[in-house]
PDB file of N, CA and C in Angstrom:
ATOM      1  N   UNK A   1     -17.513   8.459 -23.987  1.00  0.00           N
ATOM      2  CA  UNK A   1     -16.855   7.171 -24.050  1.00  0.00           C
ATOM      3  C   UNK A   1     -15.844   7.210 -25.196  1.00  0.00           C
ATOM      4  N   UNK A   2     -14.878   6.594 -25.145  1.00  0.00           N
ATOM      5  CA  UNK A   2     -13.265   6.838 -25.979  1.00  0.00           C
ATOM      6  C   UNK A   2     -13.074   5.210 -26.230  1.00  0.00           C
ATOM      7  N   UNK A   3     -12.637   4.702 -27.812  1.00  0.00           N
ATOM      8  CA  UNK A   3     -12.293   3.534 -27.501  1.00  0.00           C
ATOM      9  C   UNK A   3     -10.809   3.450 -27.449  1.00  0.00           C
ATOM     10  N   UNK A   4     -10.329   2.362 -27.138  1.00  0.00           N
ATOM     11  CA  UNK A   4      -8.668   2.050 -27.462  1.00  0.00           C
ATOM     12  C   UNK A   4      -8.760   1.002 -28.441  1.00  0.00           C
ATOM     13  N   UNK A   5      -7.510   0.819 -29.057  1.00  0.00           N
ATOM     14  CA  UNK A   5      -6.649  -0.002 -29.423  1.00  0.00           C
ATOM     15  C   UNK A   5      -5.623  -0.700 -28.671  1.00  0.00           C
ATOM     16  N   UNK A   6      -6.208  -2.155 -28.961  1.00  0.00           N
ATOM     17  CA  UNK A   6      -5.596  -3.227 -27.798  1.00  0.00           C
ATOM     18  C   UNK A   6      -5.400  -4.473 -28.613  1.00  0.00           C
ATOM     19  N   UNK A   7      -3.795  -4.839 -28.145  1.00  0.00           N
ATOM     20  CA  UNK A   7      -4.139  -6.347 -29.020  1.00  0.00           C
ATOM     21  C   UNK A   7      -4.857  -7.041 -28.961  1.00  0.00           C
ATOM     22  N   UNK A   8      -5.684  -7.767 -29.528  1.00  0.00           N
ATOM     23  CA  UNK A   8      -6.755  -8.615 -29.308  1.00  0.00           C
ATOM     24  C   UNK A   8      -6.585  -9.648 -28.050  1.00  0.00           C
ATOM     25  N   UNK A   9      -5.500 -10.452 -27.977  1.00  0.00           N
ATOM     26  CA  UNK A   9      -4.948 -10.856 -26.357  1.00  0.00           C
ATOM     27  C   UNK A   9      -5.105 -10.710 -25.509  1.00  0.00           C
ATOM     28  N   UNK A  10      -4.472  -9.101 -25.221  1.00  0.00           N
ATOM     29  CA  UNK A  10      -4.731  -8.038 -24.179  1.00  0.00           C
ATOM     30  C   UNK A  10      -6.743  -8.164 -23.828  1.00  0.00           C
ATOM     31  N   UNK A  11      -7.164  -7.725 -24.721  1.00  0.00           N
ATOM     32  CA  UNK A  11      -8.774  -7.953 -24.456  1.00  0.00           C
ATOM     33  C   UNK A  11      -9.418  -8.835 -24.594  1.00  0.00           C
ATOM     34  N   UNK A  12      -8.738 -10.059 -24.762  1.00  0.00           N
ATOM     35  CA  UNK A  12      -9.530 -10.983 -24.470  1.00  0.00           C
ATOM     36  C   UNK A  12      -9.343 -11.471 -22.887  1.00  0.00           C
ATOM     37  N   UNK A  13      -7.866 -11.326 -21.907  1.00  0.00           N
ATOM     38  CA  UNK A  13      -7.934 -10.966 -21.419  1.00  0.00           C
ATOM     39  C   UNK A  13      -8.733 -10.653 -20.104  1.00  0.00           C
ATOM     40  N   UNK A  14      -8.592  -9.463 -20.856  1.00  0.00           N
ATOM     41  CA  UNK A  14      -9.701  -8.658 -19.851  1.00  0.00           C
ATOM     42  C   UNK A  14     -10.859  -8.831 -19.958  1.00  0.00           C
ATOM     43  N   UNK A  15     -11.768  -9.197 -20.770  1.00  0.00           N
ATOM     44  CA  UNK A  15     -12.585  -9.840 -21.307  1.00  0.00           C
ATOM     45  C   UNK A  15     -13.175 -11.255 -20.133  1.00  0.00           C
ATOM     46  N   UNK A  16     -11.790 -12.044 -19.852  1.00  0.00           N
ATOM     47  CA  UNK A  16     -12.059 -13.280 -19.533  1.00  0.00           C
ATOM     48  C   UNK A  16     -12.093 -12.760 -17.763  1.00  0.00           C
ATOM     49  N   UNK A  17     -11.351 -11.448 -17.670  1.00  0.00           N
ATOM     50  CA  UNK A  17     -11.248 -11.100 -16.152  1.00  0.00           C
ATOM     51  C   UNK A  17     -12.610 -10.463 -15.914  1.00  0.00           C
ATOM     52  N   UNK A  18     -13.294 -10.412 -16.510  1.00  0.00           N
ATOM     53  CA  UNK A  18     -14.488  -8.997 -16.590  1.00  0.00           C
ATOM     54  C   UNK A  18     -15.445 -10.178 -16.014  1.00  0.00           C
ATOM     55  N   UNK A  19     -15.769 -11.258 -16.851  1.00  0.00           N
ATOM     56  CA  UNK A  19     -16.666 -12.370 -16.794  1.00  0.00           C
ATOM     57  C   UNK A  19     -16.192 -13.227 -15.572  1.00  0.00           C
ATOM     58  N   UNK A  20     -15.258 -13.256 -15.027  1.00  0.00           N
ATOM     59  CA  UNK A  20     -14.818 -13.924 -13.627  1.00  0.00           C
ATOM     60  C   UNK A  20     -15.378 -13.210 -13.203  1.00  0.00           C
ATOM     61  N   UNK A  21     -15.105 -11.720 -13.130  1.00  0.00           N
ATOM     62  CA  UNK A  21     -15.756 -11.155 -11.736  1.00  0.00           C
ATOM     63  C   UNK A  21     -17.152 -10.780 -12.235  1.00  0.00           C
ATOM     64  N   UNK A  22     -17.911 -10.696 -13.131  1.00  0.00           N
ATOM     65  CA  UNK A  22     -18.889 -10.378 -13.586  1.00  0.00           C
ATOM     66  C   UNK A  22     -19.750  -8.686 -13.259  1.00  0.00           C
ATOM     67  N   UNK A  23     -18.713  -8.111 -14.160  1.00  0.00           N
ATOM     68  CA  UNK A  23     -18.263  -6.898 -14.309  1.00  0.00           C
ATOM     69  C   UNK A  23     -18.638  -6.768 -15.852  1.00  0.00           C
ATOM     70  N   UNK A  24     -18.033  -5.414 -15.947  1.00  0.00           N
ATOM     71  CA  UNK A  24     -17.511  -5.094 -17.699  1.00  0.00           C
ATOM     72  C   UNK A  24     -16.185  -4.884 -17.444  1.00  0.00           C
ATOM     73  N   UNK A  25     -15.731  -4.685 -19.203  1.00  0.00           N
ATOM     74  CA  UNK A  25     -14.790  -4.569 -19.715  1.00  0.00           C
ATOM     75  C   UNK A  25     -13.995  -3.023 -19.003  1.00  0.00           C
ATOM     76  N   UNK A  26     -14.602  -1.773 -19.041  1.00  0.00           N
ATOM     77  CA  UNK A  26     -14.455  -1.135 -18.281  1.00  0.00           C
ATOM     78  C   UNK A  26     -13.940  -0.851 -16.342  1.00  0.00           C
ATOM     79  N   UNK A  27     -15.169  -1.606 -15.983  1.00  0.00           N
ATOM     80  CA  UNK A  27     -14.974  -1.660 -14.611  1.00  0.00           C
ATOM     81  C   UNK A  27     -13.339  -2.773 -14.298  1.00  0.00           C
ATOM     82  N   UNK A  28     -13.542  -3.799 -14.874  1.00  0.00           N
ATOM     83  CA  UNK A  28     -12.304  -4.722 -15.221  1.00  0.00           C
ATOM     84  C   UNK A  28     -10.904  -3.778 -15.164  1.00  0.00           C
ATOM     85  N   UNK A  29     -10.909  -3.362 -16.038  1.00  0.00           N
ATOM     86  CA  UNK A  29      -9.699  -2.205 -16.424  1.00  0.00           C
ATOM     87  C   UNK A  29      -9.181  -1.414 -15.032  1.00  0.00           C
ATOM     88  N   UNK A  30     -10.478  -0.696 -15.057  1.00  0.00           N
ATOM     89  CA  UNK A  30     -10.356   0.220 -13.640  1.00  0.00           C
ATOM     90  C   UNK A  30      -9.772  -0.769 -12.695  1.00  0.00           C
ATOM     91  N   UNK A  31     -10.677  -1.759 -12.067  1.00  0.00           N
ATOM     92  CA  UNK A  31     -10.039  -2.581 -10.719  1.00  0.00           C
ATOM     93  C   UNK A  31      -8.273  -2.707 -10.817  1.00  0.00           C
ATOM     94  N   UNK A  32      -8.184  -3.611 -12.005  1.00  0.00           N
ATOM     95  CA  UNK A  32      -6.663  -3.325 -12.655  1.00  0.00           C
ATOM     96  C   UNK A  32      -5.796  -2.224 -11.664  1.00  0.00           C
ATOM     97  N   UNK A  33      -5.861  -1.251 -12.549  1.00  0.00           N
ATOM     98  CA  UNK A  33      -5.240   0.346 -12.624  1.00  0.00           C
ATOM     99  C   UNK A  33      -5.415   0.293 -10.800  1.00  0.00           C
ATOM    100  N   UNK A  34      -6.666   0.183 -10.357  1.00  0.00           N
ATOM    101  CA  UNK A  34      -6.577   0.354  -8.794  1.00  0.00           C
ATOM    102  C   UNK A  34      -5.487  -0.347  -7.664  1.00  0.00           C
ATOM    103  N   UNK A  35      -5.575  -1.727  -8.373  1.00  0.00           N
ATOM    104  CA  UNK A  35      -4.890  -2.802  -7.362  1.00  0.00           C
ATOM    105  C   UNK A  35      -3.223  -2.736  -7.872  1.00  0.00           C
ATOM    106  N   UNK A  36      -3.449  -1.847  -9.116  1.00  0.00           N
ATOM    107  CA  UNK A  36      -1.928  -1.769  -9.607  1.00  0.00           C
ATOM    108  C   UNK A  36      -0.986  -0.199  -8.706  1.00  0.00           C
ATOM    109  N   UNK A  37      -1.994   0.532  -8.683  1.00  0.00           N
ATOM    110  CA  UNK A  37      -1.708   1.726  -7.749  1.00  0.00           C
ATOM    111  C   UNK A  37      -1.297   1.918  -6.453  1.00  0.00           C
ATOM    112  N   UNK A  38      -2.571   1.064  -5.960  1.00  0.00           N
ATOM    113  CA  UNK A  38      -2.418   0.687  -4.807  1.00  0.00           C
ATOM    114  C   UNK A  38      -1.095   0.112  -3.861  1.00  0.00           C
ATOM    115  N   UNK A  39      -0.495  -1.116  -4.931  1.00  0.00           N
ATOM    116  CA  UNK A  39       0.891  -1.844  -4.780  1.00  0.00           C
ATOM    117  C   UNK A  39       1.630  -0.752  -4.918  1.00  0.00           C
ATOM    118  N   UNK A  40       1.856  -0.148  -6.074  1.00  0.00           N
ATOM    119  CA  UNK A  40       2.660   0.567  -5.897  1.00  0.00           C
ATOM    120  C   UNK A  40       2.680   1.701  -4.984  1.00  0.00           C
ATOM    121  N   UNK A  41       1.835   2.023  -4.133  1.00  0.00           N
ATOM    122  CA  UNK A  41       1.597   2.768  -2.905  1.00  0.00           C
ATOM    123  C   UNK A  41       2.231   2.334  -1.571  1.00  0.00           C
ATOM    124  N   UNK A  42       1.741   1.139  -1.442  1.00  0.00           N
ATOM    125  CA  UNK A  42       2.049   0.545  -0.169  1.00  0.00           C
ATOM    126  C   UNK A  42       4.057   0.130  -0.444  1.00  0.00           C
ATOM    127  N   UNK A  43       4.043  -0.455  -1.972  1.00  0.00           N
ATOM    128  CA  UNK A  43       5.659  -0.411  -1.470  1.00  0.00           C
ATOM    129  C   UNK A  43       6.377   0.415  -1.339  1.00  0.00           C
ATOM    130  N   UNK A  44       6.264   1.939  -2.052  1.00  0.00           N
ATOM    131  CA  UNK A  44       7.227   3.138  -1.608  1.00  0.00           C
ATOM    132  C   UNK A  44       6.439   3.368  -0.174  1.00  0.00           C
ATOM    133  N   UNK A  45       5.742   3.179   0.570  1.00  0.00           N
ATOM    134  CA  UNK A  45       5.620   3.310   2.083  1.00  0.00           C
ATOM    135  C   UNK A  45       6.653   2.431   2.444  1.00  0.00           C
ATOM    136  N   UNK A  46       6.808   1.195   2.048  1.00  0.00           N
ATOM    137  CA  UNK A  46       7.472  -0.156   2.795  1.00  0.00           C
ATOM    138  C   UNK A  46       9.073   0.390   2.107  1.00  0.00           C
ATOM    139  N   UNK A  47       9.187   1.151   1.513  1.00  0.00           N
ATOM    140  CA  UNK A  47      10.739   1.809   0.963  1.00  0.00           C
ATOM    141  C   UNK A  47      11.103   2.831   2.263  1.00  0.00           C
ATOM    142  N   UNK A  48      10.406   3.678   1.947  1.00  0.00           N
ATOM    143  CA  UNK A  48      10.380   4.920   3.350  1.00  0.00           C
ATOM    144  C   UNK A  48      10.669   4.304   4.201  1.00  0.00           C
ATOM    145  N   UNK A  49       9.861   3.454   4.925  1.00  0.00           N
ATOM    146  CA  UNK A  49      10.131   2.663   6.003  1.00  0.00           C
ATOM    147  C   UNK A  49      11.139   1.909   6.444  1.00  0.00           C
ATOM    148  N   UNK A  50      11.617   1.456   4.983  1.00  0.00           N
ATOM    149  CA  UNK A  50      13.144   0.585   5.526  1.00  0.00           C
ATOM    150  C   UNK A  50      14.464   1.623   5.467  1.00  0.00           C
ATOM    151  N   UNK A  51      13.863   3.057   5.630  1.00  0.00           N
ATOM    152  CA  UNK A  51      14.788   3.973   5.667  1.00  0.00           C
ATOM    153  C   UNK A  51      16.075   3.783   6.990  1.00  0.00           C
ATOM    154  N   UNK A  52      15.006   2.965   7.785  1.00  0.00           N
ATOM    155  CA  UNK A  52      15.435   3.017   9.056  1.00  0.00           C
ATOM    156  C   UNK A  52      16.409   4.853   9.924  1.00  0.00           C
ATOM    157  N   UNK A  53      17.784   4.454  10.891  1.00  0.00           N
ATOM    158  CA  UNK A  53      17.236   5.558  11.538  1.00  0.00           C
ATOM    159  C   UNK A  53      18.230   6.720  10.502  1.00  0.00           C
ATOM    160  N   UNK A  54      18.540   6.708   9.332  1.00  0.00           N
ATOM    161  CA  UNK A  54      18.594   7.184   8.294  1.00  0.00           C
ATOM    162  C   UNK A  54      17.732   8.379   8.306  1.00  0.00           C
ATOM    163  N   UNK A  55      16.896   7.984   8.063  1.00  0.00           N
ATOM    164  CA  UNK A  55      15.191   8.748   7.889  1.00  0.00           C
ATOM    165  C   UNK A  55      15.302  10.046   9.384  1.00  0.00           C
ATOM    166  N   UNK A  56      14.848  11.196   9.011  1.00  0.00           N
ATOM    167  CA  UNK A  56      14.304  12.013   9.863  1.00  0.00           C
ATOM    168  C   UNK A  56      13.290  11.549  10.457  1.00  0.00           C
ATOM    169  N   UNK A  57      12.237  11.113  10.607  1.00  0.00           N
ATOM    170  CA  UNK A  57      11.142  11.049  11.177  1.00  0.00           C
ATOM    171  C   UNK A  57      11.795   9.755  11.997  1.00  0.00           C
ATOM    172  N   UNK A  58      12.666   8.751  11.397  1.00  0.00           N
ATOM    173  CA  UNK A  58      12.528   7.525  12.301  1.00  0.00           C
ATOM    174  C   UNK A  58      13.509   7.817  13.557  1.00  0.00           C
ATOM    175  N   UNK A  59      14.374   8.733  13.072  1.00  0.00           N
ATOM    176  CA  UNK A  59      15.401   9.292  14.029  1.00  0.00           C
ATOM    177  C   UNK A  59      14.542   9.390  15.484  1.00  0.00           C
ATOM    178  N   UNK A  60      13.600  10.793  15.074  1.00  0.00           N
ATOM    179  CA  UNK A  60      13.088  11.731  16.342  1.00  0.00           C
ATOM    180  C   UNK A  60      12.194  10.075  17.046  1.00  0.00           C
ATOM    181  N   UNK A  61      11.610   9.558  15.837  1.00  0.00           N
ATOM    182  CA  UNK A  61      10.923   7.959  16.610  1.00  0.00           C
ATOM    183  C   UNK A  61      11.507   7.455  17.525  1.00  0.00           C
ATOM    184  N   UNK A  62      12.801   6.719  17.223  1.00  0.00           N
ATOM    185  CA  UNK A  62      13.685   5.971  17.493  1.00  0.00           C
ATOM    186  C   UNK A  62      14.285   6.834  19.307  1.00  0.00           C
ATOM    187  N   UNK A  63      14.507   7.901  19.137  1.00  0.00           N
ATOM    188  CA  UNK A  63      14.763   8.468  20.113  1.00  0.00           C
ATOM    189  C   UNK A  63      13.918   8.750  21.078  1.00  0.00           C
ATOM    190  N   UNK A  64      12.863   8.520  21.310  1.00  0.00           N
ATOM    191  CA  UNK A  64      11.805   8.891  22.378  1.00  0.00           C
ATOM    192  C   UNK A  64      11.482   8.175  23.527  1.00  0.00           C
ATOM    193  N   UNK A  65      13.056   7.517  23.979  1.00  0.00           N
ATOM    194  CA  UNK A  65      12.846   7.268  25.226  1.00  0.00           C
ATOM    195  C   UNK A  65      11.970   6.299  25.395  1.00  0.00           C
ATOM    196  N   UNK A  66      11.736   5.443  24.860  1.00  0.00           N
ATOM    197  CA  UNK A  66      10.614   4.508  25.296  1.00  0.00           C
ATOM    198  C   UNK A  66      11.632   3.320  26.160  1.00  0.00           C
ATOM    199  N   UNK A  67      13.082   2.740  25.868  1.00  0.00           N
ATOM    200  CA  UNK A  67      13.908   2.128  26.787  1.00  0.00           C
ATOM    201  C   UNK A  67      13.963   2.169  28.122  1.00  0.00           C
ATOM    202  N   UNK A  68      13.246   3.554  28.155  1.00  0.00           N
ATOM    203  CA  UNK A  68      13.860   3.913  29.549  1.00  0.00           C
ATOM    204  C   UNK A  68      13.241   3.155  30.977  1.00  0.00           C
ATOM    205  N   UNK A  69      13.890   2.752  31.557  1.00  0.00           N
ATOM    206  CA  UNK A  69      13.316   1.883  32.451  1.00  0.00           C
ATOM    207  C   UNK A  69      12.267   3.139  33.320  1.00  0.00           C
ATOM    208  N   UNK A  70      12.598   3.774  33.650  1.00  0.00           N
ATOM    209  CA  UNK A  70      11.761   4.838  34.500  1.00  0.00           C
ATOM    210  C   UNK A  70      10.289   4.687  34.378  1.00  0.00           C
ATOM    211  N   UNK A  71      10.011   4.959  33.230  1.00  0.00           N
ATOM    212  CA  UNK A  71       8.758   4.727  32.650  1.00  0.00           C
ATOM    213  C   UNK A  71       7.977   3.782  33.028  1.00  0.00           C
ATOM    214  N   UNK A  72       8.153   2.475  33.348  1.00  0.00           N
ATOM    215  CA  UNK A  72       7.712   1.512  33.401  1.00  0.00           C
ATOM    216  C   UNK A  72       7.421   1.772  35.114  1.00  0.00           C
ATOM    217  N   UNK A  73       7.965   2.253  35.799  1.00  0.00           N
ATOM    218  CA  UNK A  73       7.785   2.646  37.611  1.00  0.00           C
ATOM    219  C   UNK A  73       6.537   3.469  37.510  1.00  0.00           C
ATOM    220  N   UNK A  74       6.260   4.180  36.868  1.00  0.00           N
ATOM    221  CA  UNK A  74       5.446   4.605  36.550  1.00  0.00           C
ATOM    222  C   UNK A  74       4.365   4.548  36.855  1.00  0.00           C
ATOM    223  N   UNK A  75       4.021   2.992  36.066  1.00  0.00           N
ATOM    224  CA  UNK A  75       2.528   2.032  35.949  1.00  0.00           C
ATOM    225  C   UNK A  75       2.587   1.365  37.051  1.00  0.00           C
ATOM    226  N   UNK A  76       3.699   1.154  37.676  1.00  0.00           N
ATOM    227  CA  UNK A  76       3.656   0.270  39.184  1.00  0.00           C
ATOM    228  C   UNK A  76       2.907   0.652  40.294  1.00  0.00           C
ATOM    229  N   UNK A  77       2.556   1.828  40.328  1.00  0.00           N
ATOM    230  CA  UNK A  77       1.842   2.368  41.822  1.00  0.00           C
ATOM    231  C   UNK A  77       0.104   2.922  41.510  1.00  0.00           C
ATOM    232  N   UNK A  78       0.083   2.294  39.985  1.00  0.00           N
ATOM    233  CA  UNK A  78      -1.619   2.492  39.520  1.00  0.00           C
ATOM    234  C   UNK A  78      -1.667   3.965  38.912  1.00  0.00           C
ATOM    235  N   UNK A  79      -0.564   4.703  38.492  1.00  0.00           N
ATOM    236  CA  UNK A  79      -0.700   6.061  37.676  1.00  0.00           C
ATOM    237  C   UNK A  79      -0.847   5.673  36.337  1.00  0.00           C
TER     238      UNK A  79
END
C-alpha cells in the first residue's frame, strides 16, 4: 500500500463519494479512473466512427451492395 498526497478537498471529496457509494477511499478512486477510461474509450470509437466513408473499413462497409434491389427478390419466393 503507497500513500499520496492530495489536497485535502480533493479527499474529502472522495471521501464524500466513497460514503455515497459505501465503498473505500480506494475502491472510490478506482471506479473514478474506470468510468473515466471507459469515456474516453467509447468517444475515440464515436471519433473513428464519424470517420465516415473517409475511413477504410467504412468504405469496403458502405460498398456492399446492400441497395441493391436484387437482394430483396430474393426473400420473395421463401429462400
Amino acid at each position: 500500500m503507497t500513500t499520496i498526497k492530495v489536497p485535502r478537498h480533493l479527499r474529502d471529496r472522495l471521501a464524500a463519494r466513497a460514503r455515497h457509494d459505501q465503498t473505500t477511499l480506494a475502491k472510490a478512486l478506482e471506479r473514478a479512473l474506470d468510468e473515466t477510461e471507459e469515456r474516453e474509450f467509447w468517444e475515440a470509437v464515436r471519433t473513428t466512427n464519424a470517420g465516415g466513408a473517409g475511413d477504410r473499413l467504412a468504405s469496403v462497409a458502405l460498398g456492399d451492395g446492400l441497395a441493391d434491389r436484387g437482394d430483396d427478390a430474393l426473400g420473395a419466393d421463401g429462400w
